[in-house]
N, C-alpha and C. Protein backbone atom coordinates (compact mmCIF):
# COMPACT_ATOMS: atom_id res chain seq x y z
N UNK A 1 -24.24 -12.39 14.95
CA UNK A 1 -24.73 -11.04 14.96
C UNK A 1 -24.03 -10.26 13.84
N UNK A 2 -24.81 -9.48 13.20
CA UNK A 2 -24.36 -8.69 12.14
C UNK A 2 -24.00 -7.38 12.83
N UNK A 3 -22.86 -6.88 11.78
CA UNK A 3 -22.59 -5.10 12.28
C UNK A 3 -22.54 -4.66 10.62
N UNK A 4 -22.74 -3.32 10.52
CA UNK A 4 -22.44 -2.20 9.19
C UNK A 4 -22.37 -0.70 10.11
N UNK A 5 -21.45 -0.45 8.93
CA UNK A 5 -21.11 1.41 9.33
C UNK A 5 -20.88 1.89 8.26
N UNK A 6 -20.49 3.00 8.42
CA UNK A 6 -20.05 3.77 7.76
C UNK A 6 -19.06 4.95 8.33
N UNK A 7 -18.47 5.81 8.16
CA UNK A 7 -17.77 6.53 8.77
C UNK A 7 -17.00 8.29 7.39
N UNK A 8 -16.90 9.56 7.67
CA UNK A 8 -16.32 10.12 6.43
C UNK A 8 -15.31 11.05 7.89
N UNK A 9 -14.05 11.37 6.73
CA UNK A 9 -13.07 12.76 7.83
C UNK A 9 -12.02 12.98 6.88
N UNK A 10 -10.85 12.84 7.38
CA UNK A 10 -10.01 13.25 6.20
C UNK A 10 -9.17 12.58 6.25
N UNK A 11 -8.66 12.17 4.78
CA UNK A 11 -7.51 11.27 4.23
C UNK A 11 -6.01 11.94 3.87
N UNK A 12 -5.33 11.96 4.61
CA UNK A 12 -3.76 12.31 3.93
C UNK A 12 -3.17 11.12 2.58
N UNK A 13 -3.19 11.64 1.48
CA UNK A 13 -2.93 10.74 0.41
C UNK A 13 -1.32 11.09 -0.23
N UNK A 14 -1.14 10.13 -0.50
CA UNK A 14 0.60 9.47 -1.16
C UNK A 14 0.76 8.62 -2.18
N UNK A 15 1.83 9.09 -3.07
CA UNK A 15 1.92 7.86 -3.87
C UNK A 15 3.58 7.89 -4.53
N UNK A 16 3.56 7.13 -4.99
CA UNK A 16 5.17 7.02 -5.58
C UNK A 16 4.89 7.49 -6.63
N UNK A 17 6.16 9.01 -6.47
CA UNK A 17 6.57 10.21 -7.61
C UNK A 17 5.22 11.05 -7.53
N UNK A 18 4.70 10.87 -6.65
CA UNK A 18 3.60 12.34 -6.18
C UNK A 18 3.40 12.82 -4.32
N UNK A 19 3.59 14.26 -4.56
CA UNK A 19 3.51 14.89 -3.03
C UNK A 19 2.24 14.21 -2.38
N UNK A 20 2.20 14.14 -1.07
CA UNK A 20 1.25 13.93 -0.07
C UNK A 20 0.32 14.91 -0.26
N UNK A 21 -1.11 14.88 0.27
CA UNK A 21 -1.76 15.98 0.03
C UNK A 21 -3.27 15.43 0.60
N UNK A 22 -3.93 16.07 1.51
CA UNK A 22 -4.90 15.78 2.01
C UNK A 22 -6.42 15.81 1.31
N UNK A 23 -7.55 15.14 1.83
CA UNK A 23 -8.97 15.41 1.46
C UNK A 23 -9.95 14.95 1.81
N UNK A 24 -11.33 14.48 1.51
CA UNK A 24 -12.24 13.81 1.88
C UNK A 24 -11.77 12.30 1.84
N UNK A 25 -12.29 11.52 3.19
CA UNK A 25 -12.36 10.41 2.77
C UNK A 25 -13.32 9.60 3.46
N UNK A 26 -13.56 8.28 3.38
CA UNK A 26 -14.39 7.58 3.91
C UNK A 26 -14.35 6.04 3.60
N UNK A 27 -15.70 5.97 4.31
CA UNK A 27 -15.43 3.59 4.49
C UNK A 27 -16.74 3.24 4.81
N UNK A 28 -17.23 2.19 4.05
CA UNK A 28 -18.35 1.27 4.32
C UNK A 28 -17.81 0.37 4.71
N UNK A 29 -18.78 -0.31 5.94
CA UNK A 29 -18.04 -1.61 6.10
C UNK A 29 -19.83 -2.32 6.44
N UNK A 30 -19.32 -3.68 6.28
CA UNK A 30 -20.29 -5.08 6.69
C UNK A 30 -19.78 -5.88 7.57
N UNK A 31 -20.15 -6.52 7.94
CA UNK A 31 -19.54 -8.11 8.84
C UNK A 31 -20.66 -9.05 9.47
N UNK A 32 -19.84 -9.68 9.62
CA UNK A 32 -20.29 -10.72 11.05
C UNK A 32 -19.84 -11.22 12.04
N UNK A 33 -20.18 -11.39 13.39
CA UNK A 33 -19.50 -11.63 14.41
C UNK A 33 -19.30 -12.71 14.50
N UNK A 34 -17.66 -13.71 14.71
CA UNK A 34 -17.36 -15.02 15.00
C UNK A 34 -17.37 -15.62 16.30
N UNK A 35 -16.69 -14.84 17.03
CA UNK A 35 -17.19 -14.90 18.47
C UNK A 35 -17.03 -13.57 19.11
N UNK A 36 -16.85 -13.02 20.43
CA UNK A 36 -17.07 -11.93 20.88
C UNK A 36 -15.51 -11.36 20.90
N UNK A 37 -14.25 -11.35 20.64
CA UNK A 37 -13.71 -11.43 20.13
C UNK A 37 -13.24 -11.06 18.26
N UNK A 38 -13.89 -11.57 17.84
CA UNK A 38 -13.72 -11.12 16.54
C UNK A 38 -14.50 -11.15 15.51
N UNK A 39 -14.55 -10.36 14.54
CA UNK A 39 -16.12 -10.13 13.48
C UNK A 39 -15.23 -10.23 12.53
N UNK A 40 -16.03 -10.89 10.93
CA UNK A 40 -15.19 -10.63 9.46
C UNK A 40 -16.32 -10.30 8.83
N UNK A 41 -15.80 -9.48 7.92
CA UNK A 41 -16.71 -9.07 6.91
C UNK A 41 -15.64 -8.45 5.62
N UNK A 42 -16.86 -7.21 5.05
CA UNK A 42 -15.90 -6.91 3.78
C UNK A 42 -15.88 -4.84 4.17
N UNK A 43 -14.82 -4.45 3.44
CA UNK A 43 -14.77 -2.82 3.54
C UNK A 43 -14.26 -2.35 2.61
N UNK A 44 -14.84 -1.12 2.33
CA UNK A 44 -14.07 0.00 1.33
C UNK A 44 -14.04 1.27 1.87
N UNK A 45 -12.68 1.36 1.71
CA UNK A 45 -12.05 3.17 1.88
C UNK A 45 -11.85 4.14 0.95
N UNK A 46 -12.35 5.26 0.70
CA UNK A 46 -12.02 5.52 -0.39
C UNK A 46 -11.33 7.11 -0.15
N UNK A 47 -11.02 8.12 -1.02
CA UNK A 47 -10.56 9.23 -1.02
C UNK A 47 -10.69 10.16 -2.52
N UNK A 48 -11.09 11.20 -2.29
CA UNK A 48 -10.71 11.90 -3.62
C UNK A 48 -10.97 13.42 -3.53
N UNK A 49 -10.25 14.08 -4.56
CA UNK A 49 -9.65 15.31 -4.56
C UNK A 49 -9.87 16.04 -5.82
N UNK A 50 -10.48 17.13 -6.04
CA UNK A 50 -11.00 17.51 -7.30
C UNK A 50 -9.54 19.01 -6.88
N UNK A 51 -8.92 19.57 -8.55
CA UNK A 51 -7.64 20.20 -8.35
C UNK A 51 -7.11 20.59 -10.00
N UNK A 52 -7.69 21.85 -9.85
CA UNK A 52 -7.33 22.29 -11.40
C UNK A 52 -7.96 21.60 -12.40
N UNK A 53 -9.30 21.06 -12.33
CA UNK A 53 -10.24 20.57 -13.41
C UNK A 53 -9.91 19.20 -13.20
N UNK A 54 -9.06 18.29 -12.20
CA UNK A 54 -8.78 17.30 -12.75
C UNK A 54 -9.36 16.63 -11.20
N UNK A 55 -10.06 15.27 -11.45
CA UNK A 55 -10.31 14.88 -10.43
C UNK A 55 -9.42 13.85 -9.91
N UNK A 56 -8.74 13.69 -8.58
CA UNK A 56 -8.29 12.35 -8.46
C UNK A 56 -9.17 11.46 -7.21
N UNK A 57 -8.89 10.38 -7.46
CA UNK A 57 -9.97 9.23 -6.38
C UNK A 57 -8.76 7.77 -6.53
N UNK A 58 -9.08 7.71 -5.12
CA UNK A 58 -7.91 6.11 -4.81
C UNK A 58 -9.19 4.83 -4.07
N UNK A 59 -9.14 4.02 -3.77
CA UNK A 59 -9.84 3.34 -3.01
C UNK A 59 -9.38 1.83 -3.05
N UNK A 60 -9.53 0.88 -2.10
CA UNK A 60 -9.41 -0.33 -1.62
C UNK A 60 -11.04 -1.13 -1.12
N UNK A 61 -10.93 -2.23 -2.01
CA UNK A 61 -11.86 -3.17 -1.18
C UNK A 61 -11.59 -4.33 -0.58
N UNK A 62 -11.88 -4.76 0.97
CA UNK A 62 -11.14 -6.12 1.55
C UNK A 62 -11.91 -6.15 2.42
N UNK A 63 -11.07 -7.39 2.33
CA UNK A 63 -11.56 -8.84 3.40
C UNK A 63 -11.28 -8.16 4.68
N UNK A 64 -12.31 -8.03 5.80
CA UNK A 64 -11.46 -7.49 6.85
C UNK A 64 -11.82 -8.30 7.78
N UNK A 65 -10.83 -8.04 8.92
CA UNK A 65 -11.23 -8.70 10.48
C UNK A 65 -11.25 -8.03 11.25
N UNK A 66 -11.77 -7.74 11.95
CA UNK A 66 -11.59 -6.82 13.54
C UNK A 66 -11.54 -7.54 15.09
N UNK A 67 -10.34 -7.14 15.23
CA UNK A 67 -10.03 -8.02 16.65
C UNK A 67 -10.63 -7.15 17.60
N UNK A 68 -11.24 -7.50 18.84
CA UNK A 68 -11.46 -6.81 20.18
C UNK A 68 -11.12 -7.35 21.13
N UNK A 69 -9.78 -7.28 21.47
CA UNK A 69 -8.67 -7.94 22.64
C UNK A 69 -9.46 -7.99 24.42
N UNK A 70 -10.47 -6.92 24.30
CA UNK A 70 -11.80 -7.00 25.38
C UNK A 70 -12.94 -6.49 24.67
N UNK A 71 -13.63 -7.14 24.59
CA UNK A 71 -14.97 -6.72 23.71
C UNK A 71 -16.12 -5.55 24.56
N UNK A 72 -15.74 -5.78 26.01
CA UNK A 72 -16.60 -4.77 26.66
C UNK A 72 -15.76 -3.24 26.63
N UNK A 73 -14.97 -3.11 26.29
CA UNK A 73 -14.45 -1.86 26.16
C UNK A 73 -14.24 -0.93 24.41
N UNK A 74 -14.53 -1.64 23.54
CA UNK A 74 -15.32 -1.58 22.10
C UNK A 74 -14.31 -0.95 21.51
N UNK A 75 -12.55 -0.80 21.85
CA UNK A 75 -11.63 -0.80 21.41
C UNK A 75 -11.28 -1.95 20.46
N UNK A 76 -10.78 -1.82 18.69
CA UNK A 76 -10.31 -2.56 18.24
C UNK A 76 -9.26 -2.40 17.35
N UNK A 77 -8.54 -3.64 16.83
CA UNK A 77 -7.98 -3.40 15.85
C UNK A 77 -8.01 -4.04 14.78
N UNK A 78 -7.93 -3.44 13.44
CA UNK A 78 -8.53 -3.85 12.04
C UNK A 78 -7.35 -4.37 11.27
N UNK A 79 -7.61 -5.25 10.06
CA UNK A 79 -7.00 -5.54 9.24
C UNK A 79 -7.10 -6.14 7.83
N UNK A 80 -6.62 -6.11 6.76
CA UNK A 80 -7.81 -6.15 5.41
C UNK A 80 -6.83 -7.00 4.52
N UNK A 81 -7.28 -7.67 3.42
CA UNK A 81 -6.65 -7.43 2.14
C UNK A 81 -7.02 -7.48 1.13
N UNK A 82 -6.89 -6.81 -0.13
CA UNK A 82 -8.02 -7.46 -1.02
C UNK A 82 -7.83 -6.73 -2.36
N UNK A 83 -7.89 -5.70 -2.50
CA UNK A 83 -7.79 -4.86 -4.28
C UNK A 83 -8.20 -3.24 -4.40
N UNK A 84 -6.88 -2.71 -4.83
CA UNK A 84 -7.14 -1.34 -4.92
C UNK A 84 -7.16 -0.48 -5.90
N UNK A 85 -7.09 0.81 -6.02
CA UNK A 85 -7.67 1.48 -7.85
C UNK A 85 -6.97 2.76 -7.70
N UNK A 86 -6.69 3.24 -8.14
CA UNK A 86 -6.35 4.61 -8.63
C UNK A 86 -6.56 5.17 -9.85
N UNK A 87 -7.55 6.42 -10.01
CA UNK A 87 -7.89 6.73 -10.96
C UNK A 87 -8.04 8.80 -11.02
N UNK A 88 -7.67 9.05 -11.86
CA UNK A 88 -7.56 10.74 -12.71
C UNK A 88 -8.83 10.80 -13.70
N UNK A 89 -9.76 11.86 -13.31
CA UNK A 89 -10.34 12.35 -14.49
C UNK A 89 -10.43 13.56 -15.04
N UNK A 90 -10.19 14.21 -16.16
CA UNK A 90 -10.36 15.24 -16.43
C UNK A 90 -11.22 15.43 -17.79
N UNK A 91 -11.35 16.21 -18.16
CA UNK A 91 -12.23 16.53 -19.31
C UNK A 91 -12.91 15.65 -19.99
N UNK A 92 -13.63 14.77 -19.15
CA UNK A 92 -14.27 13.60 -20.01
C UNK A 92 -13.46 12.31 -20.27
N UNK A 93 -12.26 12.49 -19.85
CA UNK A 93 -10.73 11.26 -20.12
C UNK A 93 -10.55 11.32 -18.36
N UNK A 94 -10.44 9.41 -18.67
CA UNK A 94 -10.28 8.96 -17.36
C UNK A 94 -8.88 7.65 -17.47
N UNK A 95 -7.96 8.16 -16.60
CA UNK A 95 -6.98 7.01 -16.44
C UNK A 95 -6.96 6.37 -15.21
N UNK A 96 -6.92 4.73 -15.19
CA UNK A 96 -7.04 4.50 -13.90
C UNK A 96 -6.04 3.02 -14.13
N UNK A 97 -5.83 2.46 -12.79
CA UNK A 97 -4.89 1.32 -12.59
C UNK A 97 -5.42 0.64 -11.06
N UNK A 98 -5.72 -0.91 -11.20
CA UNK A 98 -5.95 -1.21 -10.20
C UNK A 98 -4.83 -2.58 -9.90
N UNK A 99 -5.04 -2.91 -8.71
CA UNK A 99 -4.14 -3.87 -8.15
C UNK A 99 -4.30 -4.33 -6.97
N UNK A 100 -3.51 -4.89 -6.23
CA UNK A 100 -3.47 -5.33 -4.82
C UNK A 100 -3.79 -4.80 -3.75
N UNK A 101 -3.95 -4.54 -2.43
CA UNK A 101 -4.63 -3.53 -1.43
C UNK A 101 -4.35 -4.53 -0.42
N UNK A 102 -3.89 -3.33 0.70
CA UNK A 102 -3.89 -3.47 2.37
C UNK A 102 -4.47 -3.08 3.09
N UNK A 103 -5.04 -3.14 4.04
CA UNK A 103 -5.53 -2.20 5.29
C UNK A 103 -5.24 -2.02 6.49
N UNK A 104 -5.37 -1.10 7.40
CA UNK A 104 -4.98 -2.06 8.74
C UNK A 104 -5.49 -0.74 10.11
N UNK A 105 -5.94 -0.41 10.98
CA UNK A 105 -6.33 0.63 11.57
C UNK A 105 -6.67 0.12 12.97
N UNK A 106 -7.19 0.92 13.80
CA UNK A 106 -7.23 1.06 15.15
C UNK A 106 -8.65 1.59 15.29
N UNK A 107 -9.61 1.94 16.31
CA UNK A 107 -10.48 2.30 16.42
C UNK A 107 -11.63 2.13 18.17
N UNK A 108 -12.63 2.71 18.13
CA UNK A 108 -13.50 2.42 19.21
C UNK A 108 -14.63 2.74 18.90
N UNK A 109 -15.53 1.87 19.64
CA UNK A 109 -17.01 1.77 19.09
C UNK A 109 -17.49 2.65 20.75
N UNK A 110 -17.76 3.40 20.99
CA UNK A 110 -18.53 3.80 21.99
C UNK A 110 -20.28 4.11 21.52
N UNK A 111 -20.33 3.07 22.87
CA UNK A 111 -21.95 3.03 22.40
C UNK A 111 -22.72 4.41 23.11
N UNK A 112 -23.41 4.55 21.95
CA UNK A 112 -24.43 5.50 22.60
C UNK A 112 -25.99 5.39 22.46
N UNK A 113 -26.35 4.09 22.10
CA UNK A 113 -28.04 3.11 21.94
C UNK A 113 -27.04 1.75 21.95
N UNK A 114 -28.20 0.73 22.51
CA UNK A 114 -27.89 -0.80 22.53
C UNK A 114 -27.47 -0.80 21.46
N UNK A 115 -27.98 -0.34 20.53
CA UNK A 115 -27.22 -1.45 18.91
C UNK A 115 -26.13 0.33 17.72
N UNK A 116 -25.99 0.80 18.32
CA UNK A 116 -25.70 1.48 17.62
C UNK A 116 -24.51 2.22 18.62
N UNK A 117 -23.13 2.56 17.54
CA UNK A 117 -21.76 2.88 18.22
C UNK A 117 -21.53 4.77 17.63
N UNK A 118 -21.13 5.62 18.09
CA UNK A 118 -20.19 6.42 17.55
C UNK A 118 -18.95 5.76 16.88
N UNK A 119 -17.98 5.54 16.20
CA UNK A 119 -16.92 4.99 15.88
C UNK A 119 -15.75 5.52 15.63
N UNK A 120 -14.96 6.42 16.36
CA UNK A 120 -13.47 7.29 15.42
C UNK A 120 -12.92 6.21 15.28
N UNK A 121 -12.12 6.30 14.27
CA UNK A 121 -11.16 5.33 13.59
C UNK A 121 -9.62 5.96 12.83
N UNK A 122 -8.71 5.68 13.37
CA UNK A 122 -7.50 5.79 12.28
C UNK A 122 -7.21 4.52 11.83
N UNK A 123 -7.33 4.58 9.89
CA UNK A 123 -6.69 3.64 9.28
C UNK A 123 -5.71 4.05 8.11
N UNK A 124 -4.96 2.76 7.91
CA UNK A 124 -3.86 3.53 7.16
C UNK A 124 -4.06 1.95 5.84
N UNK A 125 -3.95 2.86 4.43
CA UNK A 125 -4.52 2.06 3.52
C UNK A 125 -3.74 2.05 2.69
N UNK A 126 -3.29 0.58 1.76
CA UNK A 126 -2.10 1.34 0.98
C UNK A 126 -2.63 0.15 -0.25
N UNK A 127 -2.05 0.42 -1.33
CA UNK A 127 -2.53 -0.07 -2.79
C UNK A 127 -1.41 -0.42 -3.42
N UNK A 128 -1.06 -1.25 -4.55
CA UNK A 128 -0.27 -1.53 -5.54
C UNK A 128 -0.80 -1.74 -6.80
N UNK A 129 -1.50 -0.01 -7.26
CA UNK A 129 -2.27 -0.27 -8.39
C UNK A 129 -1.74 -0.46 -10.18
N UNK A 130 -0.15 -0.26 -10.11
CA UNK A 130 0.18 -0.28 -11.24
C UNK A 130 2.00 -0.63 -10.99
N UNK A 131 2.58 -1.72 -11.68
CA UNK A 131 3.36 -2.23 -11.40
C UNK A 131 4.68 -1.08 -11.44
N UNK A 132 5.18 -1.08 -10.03
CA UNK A 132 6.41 -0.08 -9.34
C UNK A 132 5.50 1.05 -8.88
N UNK A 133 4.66 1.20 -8.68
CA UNK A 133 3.79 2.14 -8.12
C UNK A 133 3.34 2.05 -6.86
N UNK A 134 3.19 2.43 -6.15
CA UNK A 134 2.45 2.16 -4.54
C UNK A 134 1.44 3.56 -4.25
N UNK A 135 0.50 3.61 -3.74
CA UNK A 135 -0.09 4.81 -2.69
C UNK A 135 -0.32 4.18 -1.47
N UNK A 136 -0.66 5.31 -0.73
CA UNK A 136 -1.12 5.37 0.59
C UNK A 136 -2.20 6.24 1.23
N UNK A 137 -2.76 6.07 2.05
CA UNK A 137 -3.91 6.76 2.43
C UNK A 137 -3.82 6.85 4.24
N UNK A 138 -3.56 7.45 4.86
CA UNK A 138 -3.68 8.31 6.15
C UNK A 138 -4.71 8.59 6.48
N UNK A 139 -5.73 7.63 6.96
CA UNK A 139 -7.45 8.06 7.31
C UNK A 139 -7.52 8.86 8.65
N UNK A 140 -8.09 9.58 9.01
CA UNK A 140 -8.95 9.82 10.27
C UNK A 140 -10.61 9.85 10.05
N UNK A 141 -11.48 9.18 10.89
CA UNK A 141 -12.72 9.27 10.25
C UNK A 141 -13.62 9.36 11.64
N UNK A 142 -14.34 9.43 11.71
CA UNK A 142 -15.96 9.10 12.24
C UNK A 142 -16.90 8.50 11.68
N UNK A 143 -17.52 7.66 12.14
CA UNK A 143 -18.51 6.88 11.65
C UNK A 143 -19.25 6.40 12.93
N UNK A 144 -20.43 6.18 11.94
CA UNK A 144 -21.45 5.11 13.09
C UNK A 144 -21.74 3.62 12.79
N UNK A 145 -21.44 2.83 13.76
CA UNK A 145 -21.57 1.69 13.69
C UNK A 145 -23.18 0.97 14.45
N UNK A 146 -23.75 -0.16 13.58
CA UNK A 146 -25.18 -0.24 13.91
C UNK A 146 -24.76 -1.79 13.80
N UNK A 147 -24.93 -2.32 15.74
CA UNK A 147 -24.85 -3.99 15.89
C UNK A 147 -25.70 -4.59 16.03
């Protein structure tokens, strides 16, 4: 059985040698179910912040799994790995750096139609887009999930 969602709310963002600072964020996801128990597929989180003409945007794409320790109660927990980006634009000039990526979050699917979930989710996302550099991302989201 296949699942996809989507989900948007707000991202608390971090990075090494820059303040924390909140904004939009969000996640596509795909999969497939292995057994009732656990689904893999692929996801992206992303975030970004427009701030004195200059735009910033972070994001991760991965491999994910989602465990459901009881599948009738549509509580799970997530986990990813795969490649992340960080990128600044301003006046037509864009700097960006990509690299390694984590994921990892908590969540519940409460159904509200046979094939289709409400979804809140906290995930916490972190990148190694440029060597000695790290960010982080602090999700809270909503989304709907369609099984």
């Amino acid at each position: 059985m296949s699942q996809w969602g989507f989900g948007f709310g707000y991202g608390n963002y971090g990075c090494t040698g820059c303040s924390s600072t909140g904004s939009v964020s969000g996640y596509l996801k795909l999969g497939g179910t292995i057994n009732k128990h656990l689904l893999l597929g692929g996801e992206t989180d992303g975030w970004t912040k427009s701030e004195n003409g200059t735009t910033f945007t972070a994001a991760n794409a991965s491999f994910a799994a989602y465990y459901y320790p009881q599948p009738a109660s549509g509580f799970f927990l997530r986990g990813g790995v795969g490649f992340s980006e960080a990128r600044a634009s301003s006046g037509g000039l864009t700097a960006s750096n990509s690299g390694v990526g984590a994921t990892a979050g908590i969540g519940y699917d409460l159904r509200i139609a046979e094939m289709t979930s409400i979804t809140p989710v906290v995930n916490f996302v972190w990148g190694h887009p440029a060597s000695g550099e790290s960010q982080h991302i602090l999700q809270f989201a909503l989304g709907i999930t369609f099984h």
